[in-house]
N, C-alpha and C. Protein backbone atom coordinates (compact mmCIF):
# COMPACT_ATOMS: atom_id res chain seq x y z
N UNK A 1 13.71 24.03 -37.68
CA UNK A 1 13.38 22.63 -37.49
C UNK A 1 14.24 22.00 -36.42
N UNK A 2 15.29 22.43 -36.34
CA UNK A 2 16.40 21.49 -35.16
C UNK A 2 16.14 22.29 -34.20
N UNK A 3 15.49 23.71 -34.01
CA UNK A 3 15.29 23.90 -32.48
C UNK A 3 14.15 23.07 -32.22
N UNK A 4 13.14 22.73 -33.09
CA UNK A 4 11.66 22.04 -32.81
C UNK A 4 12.19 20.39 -31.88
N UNK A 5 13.18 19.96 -33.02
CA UNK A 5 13.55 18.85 -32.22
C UNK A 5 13.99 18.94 -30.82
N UNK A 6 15.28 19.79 -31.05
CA UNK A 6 15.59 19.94 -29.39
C UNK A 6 14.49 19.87 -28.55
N UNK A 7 13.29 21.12 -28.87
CA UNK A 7 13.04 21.18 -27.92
C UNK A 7 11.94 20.09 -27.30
N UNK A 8 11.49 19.31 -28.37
CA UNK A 8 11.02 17.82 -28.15
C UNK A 8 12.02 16.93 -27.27
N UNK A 9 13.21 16.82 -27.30
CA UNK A 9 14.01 16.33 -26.72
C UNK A 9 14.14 16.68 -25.13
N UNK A 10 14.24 18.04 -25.40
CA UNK A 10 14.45 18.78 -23.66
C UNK A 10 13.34 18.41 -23.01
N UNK A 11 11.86 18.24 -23.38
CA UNK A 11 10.49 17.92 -22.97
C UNK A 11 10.40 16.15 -22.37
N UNK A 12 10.60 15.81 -23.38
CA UNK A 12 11.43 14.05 -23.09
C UNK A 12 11.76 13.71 -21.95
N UNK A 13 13.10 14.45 -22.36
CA UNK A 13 14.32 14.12 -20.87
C UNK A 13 13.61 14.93 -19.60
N UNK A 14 13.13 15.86 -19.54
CA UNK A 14 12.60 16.16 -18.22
C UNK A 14 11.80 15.21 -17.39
N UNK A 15 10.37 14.23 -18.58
CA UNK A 15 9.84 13.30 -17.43
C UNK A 15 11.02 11.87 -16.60
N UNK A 16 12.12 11.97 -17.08
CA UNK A 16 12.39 10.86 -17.16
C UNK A 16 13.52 11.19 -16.07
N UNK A 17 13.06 12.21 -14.98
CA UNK A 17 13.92 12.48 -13.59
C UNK A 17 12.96 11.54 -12.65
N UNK A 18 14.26 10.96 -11.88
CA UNK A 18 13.76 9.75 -11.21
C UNK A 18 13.18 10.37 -10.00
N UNK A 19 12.82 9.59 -9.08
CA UNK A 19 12.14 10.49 -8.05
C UNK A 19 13.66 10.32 -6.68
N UNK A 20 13.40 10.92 -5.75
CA UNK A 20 14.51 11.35 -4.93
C UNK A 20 14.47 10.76 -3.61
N UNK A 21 13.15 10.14 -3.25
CA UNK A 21 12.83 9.65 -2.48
C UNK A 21 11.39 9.68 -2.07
N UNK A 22 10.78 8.74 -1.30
CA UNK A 22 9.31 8.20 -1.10
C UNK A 22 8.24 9.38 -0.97
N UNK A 23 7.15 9.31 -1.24
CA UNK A 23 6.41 10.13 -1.44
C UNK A 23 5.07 10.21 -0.20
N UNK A 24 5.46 9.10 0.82
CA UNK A 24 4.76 8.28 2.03
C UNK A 24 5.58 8.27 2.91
N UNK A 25 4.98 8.42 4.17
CA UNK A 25 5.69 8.59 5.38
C UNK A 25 5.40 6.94 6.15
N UNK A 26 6.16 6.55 6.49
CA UNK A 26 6.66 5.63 7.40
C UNK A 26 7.24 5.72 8.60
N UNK A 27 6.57 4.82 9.50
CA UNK A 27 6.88 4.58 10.68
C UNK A 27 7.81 3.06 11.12
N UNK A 28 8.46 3.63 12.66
CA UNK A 28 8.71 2.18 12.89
C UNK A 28 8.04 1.15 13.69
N UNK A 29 8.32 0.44 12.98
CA UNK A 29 7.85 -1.07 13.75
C UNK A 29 7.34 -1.58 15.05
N UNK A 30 6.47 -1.96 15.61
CA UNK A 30 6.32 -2.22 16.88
C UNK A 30 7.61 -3.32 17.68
N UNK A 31 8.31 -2.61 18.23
CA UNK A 31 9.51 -3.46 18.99
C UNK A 31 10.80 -2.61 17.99
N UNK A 32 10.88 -2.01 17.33
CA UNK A 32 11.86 -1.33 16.62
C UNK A 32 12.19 -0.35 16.81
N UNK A 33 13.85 0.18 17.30
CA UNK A 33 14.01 1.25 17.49
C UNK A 33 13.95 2.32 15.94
N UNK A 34 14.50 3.26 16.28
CA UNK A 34 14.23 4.30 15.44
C UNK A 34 16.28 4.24 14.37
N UNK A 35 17.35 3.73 15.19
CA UNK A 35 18.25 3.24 14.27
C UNK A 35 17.80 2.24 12.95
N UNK A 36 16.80 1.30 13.85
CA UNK A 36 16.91 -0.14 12.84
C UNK A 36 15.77 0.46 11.55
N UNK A 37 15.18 1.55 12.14
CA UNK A 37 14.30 1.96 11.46
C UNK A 37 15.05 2.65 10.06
N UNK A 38 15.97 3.65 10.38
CA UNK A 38 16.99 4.53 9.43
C UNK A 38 17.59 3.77 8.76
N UNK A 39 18.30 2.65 9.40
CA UNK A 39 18.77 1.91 8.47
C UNK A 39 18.03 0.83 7.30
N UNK A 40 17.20 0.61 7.63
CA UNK A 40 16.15 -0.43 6.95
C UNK A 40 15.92 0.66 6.17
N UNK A 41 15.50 2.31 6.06
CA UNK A 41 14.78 3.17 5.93
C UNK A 41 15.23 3.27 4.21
N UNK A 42 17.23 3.67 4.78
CA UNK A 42 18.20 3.48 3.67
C UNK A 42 18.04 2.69 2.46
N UNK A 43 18.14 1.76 3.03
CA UNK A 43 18.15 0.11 2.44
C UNK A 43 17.12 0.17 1.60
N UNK A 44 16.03 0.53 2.08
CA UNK A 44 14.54 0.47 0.98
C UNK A 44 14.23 1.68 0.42
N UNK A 45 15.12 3.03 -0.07
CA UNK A 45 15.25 3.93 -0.80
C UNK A 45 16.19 3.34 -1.67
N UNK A 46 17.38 2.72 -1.32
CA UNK A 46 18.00 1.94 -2.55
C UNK A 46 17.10 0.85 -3.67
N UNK A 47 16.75 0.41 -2.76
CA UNK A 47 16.09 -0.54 -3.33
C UNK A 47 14.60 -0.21 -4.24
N UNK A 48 13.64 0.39 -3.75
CA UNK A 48 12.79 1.68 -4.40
C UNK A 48 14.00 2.17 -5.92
N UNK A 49 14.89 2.88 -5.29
CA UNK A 49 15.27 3.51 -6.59
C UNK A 49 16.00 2.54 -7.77
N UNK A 50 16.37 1.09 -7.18
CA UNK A 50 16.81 0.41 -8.41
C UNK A 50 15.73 0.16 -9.13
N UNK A 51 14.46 -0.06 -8.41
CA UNK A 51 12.95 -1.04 -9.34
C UNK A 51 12.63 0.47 -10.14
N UNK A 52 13.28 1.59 -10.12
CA UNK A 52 12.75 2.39 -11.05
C UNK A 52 13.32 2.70 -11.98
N UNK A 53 14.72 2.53 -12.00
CA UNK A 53 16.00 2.84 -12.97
C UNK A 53 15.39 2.05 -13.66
N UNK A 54 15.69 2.94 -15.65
CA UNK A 54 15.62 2.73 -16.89
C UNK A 54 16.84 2.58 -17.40
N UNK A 55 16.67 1.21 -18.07
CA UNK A 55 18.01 0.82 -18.82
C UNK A 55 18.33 2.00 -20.07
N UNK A 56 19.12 2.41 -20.53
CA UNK A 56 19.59 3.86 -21.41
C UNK A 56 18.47 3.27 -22.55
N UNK A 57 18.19 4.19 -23.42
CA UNK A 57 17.48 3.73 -24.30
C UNK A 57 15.79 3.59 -24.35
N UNK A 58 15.22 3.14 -22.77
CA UNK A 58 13.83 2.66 -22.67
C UNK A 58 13.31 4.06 -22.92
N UNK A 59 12.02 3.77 -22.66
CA UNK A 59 10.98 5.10 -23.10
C UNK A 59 10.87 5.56 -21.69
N UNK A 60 11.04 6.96 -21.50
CA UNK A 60 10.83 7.20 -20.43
C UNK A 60 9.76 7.44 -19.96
N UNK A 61 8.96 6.89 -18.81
CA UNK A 61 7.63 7.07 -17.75
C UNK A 61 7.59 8.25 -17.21
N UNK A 62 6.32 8.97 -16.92
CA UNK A 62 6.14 9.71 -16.29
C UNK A 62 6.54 9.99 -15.11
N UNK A 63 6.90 11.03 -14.28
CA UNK A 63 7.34 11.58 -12.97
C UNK A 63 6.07 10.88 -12.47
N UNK A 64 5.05 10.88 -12.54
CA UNK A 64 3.58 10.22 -11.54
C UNK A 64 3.59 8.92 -11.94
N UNK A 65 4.34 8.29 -12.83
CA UNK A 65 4.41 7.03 -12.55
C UNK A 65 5.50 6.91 -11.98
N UNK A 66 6.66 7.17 -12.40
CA UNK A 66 7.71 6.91 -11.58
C UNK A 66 7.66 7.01 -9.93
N UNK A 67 7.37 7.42 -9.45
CA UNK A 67 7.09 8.28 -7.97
C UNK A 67 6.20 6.69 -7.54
N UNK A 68 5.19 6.30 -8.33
CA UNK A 68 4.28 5.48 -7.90
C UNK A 68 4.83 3.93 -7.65
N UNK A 69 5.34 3.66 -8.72
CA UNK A 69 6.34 2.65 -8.67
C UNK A 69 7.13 2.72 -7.46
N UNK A 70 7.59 3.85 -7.48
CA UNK A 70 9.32 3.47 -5.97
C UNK A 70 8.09 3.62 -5.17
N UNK A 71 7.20 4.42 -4.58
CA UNK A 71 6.71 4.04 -3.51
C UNK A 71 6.08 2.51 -3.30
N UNK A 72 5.71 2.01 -4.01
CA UNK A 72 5.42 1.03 -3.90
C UNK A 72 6.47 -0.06 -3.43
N UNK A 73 7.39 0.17 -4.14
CA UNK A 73 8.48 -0.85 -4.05
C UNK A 73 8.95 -0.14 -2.21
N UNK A 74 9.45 0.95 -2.50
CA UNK A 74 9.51 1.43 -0.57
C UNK A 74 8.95 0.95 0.53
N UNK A 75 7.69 0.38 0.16
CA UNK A 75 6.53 0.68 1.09
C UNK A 75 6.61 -1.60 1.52
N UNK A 76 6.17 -2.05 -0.06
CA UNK A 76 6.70 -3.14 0.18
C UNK A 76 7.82 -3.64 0.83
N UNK A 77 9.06 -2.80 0.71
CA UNK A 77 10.63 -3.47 1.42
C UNK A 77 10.30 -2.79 2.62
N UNK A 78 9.57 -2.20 3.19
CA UNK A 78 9.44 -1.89 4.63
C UNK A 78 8.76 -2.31 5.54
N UNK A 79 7.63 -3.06 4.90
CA UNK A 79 6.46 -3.92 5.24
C UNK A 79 7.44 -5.11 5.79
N UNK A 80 7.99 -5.53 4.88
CA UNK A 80 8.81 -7.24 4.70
C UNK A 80 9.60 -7.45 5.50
N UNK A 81 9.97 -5.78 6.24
CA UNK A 81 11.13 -5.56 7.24
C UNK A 81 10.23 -5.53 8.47
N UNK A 82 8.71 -5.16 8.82
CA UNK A 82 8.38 -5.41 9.84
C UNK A 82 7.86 -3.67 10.15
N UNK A 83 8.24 -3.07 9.39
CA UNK A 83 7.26 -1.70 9.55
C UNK A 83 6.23 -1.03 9.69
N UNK A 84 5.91 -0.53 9.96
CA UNK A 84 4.30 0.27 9.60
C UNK A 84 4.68 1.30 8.30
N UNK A 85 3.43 0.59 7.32
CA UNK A 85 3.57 1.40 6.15
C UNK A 85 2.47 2.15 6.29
N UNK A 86 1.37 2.94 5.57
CA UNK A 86 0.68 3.27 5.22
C UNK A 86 -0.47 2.45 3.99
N UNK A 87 -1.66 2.54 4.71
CA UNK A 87 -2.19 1.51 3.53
C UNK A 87 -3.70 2.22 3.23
N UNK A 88 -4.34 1.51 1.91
CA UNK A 88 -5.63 2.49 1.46
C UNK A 88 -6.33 1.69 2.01
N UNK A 89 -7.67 2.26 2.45
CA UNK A 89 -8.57 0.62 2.54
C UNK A 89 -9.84 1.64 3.23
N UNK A 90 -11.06 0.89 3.43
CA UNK A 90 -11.84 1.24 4.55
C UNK A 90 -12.31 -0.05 5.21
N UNK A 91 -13.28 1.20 6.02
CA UNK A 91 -14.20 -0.26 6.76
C UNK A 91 -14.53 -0.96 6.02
N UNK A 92 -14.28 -2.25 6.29
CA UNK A 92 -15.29 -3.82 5.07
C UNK A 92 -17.06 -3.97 6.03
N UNK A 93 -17.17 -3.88 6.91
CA UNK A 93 -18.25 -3.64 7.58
C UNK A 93 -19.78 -3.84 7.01
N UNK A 94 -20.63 -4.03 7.34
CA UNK A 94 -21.90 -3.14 6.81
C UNK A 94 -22.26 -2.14 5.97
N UNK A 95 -22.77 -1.55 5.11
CA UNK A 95 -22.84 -0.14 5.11
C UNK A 95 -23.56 0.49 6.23
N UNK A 96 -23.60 1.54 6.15
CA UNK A 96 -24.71 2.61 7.16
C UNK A 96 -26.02 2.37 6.80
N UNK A 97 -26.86 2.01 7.68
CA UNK A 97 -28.41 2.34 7.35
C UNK A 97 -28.80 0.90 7.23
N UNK A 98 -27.59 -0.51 6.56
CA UNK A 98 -27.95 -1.38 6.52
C UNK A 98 -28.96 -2.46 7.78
N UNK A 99 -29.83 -3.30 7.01
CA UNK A 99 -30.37 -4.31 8.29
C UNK A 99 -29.07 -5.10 8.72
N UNK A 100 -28.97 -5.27 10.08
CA UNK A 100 -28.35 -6.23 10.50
C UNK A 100 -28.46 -7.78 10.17
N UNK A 101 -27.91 -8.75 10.30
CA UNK A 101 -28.14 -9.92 10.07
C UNK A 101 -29.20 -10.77 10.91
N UNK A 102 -30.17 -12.00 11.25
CA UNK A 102 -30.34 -12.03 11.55
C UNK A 102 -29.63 -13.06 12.80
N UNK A 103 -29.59 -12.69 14.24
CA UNK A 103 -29.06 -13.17 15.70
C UNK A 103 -29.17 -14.87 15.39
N UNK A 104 -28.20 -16.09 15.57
CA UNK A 104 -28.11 -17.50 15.43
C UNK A 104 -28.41 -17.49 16.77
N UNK A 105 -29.11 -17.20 17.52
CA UNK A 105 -30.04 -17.68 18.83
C UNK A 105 -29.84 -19.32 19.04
N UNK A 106 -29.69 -19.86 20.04
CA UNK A 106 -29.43 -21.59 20.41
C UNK A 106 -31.26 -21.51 20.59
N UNK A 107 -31.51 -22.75 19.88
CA UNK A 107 -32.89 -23.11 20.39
C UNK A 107 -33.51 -23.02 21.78
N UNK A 108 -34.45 -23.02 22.14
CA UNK A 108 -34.79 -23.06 23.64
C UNK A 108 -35.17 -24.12 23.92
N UNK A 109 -34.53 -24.57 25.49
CA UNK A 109 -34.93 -26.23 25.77
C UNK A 109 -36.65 -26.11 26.06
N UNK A 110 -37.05 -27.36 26.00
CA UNK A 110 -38.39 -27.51 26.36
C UNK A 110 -38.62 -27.05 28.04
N UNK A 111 -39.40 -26.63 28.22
CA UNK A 111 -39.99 -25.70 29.80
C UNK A 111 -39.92 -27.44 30.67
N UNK A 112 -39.81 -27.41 31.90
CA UNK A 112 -39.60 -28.28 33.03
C UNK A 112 -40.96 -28.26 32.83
N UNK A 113 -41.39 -29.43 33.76
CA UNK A 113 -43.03 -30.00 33.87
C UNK A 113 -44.01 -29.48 32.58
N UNK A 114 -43.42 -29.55 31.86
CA UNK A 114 -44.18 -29.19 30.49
C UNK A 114 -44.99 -31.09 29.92
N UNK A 115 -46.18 -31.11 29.93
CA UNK A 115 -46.01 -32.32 29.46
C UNK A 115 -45.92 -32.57 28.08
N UNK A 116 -45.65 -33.89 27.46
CA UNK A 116 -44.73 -34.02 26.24
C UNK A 116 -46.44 -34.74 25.43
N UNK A 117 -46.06 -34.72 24.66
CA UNK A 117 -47.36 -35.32 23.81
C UNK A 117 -46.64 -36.47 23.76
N UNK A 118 -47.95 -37.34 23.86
CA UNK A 118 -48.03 -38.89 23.27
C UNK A 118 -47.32 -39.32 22.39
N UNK A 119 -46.93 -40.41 21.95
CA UNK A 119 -46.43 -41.37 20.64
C UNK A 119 -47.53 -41.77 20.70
């Protein structure tokens, strides 16, 4: 019975390794060298890894959540710094195949020497 526990325990403590660093690649900034970049780079791996630290005691999260969290938090403190992060998205566009809208054309003036009807 106390190896059963242990080994419930050893299973535990394994998800609850923090992650080591970002899981997304980042670039720098337009107008940013590649120092201000390392250093900012630093700065928002600290910062990533505090928003993931568990106070002793909490339940520990999964490695795929954990990972998800600091990137997020990474990706945000790099944005805020002026970076190029990586982002999900697609075209907002049309779909394919769709009708176009129809053209807001300006009315056409009345033709020269056209005569006008009566009042």
């Amino acid at each position: 019975m106390r190896w059963v526990s242990l080994g419930a325990l050893c299973a535990v403590a394994a998800c609850a390794v923090a992650p080591t660093g970002p899981g997304v690649a980042a670039l720098p900034g337009t107008g940013k060298t590649l120092e201000q970049f390392q250093m900012d780079d630093s700065e928002c791996q600290r910062y990533a890894g505090k928003q993931v630290a568990q106070p002793p005691g909490a339940v520990a999260s999964s490695m795929y959540d954990s990972q998800r969290r600091y990137d997020f938090a990474y990706i945000q403190c790099l944005y805020s710094k002026g970076h190029k992060v990586p982002v999900s998205g697609a075209y907002t566009g049309a779909p394919a195949g769709s009708i176009p809208p129809p053209s807001q054309a300006a009315p056409s003036a009345p033709e020269q020497g056209a005569a006008s009807a009566p009042k």
